[in-house]
N, C-alpha and C. Protein backbone atom coordinates (compact mmCIF):
# COMPACT_ATOMS: atom_id res chain seq x y z
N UNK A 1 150.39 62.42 41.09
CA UNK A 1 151.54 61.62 41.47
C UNK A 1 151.22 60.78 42.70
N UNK A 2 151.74 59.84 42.68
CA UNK A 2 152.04 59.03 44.27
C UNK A 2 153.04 58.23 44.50
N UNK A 3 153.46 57.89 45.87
CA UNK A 3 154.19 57.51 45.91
C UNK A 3 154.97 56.44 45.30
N UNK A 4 154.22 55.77 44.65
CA UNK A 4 154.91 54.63 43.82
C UNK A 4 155.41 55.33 42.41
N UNK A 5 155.37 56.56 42.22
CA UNK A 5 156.02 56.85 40.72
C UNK A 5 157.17 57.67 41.07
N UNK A 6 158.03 57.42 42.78
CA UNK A 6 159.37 57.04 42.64
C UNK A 6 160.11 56.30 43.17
N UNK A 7 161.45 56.60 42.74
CA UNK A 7 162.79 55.51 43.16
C UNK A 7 163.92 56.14 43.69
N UNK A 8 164.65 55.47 44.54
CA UNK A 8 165.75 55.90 44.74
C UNK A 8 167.05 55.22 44.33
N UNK A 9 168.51 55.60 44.65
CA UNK A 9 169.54 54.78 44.78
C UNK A 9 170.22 54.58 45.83
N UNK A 10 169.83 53.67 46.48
CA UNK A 10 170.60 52.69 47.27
C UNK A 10 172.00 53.25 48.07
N UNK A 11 172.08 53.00 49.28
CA UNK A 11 173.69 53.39 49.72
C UNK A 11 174.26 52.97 49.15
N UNK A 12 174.18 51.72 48.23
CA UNK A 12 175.27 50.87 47.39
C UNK A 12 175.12 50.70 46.11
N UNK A 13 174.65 51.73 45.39
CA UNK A 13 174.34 52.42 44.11
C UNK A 13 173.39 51.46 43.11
N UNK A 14 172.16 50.67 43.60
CA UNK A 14 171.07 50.27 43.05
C UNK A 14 170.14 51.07 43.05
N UNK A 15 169.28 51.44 41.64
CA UNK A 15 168.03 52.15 41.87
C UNK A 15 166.54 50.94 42.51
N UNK A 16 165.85 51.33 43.21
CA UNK A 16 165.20 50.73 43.62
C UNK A 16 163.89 51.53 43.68
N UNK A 17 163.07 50.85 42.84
CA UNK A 17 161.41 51.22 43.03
C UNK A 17 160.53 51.07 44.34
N UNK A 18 159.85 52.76 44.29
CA UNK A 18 159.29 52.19 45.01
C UNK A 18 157.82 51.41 45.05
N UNK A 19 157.45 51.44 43.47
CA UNK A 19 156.39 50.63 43.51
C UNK A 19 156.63 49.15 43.40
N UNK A 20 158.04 48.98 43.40
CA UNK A 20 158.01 47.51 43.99
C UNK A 20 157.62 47.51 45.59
N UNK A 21 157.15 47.32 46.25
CA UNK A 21 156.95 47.70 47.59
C UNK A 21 155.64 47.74 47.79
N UNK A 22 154.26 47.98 46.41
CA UNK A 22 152.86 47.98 46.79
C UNK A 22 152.83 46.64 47.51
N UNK A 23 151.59 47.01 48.83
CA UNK A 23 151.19 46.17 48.95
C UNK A 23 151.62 46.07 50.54
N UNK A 24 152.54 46.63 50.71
CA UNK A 24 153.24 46.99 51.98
C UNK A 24 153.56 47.96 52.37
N UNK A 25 153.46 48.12 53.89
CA UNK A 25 153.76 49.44 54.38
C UNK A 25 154.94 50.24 54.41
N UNK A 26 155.32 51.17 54.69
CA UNK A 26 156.83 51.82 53.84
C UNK A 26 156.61 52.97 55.13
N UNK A 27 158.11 52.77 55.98
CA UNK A 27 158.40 53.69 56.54
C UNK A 27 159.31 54.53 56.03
N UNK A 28 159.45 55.69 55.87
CA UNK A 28 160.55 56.92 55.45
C UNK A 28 161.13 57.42 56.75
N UNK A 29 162.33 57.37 56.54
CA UNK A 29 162.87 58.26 57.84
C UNK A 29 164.34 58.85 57.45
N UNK A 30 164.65 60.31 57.36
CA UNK A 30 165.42 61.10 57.15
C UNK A 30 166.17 60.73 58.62
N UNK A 31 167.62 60.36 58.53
CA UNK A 31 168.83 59.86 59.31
C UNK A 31 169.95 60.48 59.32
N UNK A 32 170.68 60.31 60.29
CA UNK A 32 171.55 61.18 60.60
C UNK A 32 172.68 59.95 61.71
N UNK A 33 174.07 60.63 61.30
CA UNK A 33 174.73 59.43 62.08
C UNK A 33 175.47 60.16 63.14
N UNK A 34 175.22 60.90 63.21
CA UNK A 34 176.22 61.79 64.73
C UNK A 34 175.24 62.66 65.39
N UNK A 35 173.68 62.14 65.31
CA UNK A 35 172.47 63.25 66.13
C UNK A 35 172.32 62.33 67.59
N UNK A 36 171.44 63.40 68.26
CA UNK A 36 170.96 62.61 69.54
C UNK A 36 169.88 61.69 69.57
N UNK A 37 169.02 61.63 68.08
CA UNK A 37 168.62 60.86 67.63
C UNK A 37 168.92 59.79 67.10
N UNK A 38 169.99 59.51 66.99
CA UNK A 38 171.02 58.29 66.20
C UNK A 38 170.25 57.45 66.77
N UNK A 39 170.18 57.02 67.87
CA UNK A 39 170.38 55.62 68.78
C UNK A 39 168.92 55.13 68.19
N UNK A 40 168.09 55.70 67.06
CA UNK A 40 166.79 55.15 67.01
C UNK A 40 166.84 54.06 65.85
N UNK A 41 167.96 53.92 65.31
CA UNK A 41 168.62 52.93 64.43
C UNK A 41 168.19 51.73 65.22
N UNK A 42 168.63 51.64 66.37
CA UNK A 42 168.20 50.51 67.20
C UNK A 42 166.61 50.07 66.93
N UNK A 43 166.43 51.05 67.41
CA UNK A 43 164.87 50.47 67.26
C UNK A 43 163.71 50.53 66.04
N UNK A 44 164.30 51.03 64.83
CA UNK A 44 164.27 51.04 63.39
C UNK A 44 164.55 49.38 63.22
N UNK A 45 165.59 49.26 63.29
CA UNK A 45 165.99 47.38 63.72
C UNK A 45 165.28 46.43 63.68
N UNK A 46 165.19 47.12 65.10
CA UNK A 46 163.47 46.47 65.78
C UNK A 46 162.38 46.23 64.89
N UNK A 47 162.02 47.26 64.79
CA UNK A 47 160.75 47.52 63.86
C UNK A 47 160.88 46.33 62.88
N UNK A 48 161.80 46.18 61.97
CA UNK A 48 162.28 45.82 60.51
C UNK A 48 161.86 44.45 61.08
N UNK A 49 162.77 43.78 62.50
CA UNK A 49 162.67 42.43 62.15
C UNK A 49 161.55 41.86 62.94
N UNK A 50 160.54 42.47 63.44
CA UNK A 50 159.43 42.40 64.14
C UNK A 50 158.21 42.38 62.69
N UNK A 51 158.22 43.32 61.62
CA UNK A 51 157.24 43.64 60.76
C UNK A 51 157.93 43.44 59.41
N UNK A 52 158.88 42.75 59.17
CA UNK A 52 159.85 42.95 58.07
C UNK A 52 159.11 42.27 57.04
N UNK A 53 158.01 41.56 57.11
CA UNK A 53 156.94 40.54 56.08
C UNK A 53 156.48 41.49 55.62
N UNK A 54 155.59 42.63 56.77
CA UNK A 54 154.88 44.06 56.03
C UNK A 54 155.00 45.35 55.81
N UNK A 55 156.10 45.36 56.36
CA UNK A 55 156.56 46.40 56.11
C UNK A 55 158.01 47.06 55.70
N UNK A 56 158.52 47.99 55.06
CA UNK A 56 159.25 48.30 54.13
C UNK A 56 160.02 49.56 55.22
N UNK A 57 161.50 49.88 55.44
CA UNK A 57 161.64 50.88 56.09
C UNK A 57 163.13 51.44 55.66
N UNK A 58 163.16 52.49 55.32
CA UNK A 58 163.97 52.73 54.42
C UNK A 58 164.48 54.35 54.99
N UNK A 59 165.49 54.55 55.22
CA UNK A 59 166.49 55.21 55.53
C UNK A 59 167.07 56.16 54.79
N UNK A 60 167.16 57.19 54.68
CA UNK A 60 167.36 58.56 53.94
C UNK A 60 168.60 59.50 54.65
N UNK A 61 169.74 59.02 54.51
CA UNK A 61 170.90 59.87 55.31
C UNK A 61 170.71 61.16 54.58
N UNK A 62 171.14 62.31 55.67
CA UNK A 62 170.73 63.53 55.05
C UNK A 62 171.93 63.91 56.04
N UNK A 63 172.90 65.21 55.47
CA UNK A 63 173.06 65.78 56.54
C UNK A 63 173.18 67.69 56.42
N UNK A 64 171.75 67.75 56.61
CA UNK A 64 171.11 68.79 56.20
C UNK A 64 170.79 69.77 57.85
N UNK A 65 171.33 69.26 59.07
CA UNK A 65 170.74 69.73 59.80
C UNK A 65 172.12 69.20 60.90
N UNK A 66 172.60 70.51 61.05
CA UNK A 66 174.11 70.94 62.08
C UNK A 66 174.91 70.06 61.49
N UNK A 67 175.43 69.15 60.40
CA UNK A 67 176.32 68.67 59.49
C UNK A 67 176.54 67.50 60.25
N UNK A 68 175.40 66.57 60.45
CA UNK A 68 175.23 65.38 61.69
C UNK A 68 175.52 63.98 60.54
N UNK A 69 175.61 64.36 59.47
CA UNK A 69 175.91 63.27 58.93
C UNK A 69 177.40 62.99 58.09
N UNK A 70 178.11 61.59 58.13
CA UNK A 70 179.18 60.76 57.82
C UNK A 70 179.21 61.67 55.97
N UNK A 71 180.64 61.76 55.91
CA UNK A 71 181.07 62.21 54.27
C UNK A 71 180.23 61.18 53.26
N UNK A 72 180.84 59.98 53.16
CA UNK A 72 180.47 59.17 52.39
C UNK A 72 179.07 58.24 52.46
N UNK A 73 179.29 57.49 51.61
CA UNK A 73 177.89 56.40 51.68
C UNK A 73 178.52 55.23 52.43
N UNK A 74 179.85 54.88 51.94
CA UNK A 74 180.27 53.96 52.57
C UNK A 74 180.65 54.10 53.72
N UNK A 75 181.20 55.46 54.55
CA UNK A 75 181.25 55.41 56.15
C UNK A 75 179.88 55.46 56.96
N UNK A 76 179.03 55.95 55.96
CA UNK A 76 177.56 55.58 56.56
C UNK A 76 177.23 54.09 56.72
N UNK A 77 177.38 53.72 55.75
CA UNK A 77 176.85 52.10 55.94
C UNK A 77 178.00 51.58 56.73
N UNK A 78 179.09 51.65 56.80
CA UNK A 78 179.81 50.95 57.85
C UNK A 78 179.13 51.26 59.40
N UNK A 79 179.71 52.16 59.85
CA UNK A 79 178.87 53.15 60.92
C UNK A 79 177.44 52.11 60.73
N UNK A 80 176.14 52.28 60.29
CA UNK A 80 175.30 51.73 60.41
C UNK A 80 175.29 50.06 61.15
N UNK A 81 176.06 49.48 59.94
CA UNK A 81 176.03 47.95 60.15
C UNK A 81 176.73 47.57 61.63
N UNK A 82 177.90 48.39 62.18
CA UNK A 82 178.81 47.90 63.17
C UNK A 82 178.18 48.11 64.05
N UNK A 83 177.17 49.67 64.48
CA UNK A 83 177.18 49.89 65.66
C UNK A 83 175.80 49.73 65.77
N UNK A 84 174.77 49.43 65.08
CA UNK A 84 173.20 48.95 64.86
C UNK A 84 172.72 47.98 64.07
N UNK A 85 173.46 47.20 63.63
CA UNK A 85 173.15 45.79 62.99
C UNK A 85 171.95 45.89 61.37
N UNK A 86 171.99 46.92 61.47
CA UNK A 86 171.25 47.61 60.67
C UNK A 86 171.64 47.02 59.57
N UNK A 87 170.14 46.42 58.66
CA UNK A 87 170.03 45.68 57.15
C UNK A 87 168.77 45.94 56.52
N UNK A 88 168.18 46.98 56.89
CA UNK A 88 166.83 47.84 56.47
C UNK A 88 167.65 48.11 55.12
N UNK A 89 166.89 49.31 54.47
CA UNK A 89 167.38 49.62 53.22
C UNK A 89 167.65 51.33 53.47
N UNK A 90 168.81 51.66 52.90
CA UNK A 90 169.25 52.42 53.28
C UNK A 90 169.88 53.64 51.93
N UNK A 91 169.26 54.56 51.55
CA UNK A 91 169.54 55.33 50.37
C UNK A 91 171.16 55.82 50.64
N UNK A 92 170.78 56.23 49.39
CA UNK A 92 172.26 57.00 49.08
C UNK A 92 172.05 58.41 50.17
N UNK A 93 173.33 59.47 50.73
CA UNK A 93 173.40 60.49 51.28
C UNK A 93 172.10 61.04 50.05
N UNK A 94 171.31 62.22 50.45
CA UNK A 94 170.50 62.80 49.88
C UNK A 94 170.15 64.10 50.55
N UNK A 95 169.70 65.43 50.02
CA UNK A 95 169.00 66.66 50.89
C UNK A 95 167.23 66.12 50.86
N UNK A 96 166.85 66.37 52.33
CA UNK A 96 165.60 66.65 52.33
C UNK A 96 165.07 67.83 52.81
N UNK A 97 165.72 68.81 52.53
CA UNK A 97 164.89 70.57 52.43
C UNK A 97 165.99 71.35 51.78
N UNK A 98 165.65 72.11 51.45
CA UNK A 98 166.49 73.43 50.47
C UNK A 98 166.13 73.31 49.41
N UNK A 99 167.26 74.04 48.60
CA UNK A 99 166.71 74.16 46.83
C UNK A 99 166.84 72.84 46.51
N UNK A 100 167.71 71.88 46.90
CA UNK A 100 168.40 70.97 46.16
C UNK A 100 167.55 69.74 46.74
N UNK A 101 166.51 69.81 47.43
CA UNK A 101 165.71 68.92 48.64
C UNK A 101 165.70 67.38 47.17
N UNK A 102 165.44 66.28 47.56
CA UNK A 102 165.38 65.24 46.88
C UNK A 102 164.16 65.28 46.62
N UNK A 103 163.10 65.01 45.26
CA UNK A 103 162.05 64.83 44.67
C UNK A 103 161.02 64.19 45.47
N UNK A 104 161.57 62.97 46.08
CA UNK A 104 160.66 62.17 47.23
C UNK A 104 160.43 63.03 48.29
N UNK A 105 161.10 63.53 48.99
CA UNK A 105 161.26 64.59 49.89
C UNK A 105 160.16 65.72 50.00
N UNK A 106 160.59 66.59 48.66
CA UNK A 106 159.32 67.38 48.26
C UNK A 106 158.08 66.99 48.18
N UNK A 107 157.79 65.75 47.42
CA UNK A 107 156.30 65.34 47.25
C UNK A 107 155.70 65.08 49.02
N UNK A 108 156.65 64.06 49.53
CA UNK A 108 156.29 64.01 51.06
C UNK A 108 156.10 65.29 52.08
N UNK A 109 156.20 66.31 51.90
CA UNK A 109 156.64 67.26 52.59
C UNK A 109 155.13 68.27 52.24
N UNK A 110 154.73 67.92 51.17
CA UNK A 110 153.88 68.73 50.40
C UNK A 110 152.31 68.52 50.24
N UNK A 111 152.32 66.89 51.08
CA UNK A 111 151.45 66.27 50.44
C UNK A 111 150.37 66.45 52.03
N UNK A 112 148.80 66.91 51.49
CA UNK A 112 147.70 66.73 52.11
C UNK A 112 147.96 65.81 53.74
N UNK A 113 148.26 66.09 54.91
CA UNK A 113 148.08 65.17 55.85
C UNK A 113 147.29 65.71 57.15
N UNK A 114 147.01 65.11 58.08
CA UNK A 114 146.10 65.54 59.10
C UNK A 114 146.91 65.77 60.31
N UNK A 115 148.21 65.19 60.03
CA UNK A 115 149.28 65.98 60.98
C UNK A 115 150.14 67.35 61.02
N UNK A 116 150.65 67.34 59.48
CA UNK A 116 151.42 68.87 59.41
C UNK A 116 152.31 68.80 58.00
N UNK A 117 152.78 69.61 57.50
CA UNK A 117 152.92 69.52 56.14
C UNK A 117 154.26 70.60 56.30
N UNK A 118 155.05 70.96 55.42
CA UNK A 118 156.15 71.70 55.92
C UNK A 118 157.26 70.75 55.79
N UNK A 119 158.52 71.92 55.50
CA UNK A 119 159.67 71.46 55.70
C UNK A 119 160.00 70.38 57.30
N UNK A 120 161.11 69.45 56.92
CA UNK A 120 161.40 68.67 58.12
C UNK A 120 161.95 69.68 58.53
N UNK A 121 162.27 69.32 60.23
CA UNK A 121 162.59 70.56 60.91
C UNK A 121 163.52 69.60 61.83
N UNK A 122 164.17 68.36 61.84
CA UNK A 122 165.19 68.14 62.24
C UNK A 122 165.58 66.51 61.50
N UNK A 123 166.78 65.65 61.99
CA UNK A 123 166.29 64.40 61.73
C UNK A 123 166.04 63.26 62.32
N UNK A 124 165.96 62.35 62.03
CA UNK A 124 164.91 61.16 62.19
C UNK A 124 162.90 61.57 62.31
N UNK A 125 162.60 61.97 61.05
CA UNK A 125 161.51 62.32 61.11
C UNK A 125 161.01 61.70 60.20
N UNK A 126 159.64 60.76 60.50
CA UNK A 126 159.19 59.89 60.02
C UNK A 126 157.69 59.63 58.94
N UNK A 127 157.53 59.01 57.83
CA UNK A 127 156.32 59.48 57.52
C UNK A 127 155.91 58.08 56.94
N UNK A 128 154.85 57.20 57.49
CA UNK A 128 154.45 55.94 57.18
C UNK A 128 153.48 55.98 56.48
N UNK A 129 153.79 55.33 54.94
CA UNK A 129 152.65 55.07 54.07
C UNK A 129 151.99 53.57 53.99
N UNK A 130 150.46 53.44 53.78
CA UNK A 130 150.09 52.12 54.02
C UNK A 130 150.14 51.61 52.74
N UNK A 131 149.45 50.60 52.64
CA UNK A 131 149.96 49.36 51.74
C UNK A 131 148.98 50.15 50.16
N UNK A 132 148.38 51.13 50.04
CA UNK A 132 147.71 50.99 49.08
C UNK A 132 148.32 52.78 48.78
N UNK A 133 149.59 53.23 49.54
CA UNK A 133 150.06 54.13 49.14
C UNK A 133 150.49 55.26 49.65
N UNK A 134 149.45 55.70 50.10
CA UNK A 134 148.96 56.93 50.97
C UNK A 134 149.52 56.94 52.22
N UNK A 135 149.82 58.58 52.50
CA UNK A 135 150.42 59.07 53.48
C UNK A 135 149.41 58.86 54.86
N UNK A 136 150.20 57.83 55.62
CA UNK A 136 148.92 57.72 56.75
C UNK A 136 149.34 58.68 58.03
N UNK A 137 150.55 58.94 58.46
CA UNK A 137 151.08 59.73 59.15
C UNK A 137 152.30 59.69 59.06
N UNK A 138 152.73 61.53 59.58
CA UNK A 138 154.34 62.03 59.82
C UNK A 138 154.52 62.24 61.22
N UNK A 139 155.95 61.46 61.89
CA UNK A 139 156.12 61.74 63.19
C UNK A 139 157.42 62.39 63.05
N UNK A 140 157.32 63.41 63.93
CA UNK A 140 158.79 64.16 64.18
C UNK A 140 159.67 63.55 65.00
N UNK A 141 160.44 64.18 65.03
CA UNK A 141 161.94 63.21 65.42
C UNK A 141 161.84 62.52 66.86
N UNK A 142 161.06 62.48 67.66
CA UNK A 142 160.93 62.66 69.42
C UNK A 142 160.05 61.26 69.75
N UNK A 143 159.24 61.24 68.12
CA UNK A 143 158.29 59.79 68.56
C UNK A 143 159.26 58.55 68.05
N UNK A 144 159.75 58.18 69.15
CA UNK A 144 160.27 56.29 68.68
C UNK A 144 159.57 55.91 67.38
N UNK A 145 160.38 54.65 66.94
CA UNK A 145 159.87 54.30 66.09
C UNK A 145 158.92 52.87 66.52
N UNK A 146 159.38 52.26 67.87
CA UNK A 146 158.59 51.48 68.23
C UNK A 146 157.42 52.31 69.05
N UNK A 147 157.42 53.52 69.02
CA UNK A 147 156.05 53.91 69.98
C UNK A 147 154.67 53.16 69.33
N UNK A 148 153.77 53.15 70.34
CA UNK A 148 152.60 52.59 69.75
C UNK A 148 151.62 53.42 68.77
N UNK A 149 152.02 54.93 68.74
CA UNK A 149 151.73 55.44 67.97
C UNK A 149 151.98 55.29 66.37
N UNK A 150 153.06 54.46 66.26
CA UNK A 150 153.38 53.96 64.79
C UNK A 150 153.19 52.83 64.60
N UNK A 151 153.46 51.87 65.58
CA UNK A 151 153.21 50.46 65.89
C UNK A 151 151.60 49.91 65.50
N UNK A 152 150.59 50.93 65.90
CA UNK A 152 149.26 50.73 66.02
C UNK A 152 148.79 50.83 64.67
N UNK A 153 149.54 51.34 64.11
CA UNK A 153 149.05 51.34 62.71
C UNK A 153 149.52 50.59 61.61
N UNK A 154 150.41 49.54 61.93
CA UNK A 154 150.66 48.64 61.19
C UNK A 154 149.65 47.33 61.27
């Protein structure tokens, strides 16, 4: 398997491939709208309209961890758009750990890396694949998304 043999649906109920997307880099990041991590929406933002030619960054509301996330899809994306200007791409609510963990989730979680492998262990935790697929690194919730540690590798 790899990452391009899946898809998701959309906060606004489109399925979307992700092998439409070869060719470019693809950030994953499990989100949350009431964490102390929230405020990294901002700089997710950032990222998007700084690298938005190469890269792909896509948003995974979960609220799998102290119940930090909005009921709906649509108070998520409101919430998103008002208070972070936020126009990245943004999935439907989804689990990323337990029985019920989302398919993408599992494969990412599972897959060979030189950082750490394992259940996420909070959210905004990040895992950037490069343009030809592959898992190049996972950052836990604490590394920005503009750090140069992610930055450097675009």
């Amino acid at each position: 398997m790899s990452i391009y043999d899946f898809s998701f649906t959309s906060i606004d109920g489109k399925e979307i491939k992700l092998s439409d997307f070869r060719g470019k880099n693809i950030l994953i990041v499990n989100t949350a709208s009431k964490c102390g991590f929230t405020k990294q929406y901002k700089d997710l933002q950032a990222l998007n309209d700084e690298y938005g030619n190469d890269l792909v960054i896509i948003g995974f509301p979960s609220d799998n961890f102290g119940g930090q996330e909005l009921d709906s899809n649509a108070e998520i994306l409101d919430f998103c758009e008002k208070n972070y200007g936020v126009n990245f791409l943004l999935s439907e609510k989804i689990n990323v750990k337990g029985k019920d963990i989302n398919p993408l989730f599992k494969f990412l979680t599972t897959q060979e890396n030189p950082d750490f492998t394992g259940d996420i262990k909070w959210n905004f935790e990040k895992f950037l694949i490069d343009k030809e697929g592959k898992l190049v690194h996972r950052y836990r919730s604490r590394v920005n998304p503009l750090d140069v540690a992610i930055v450097g590798k675009l």
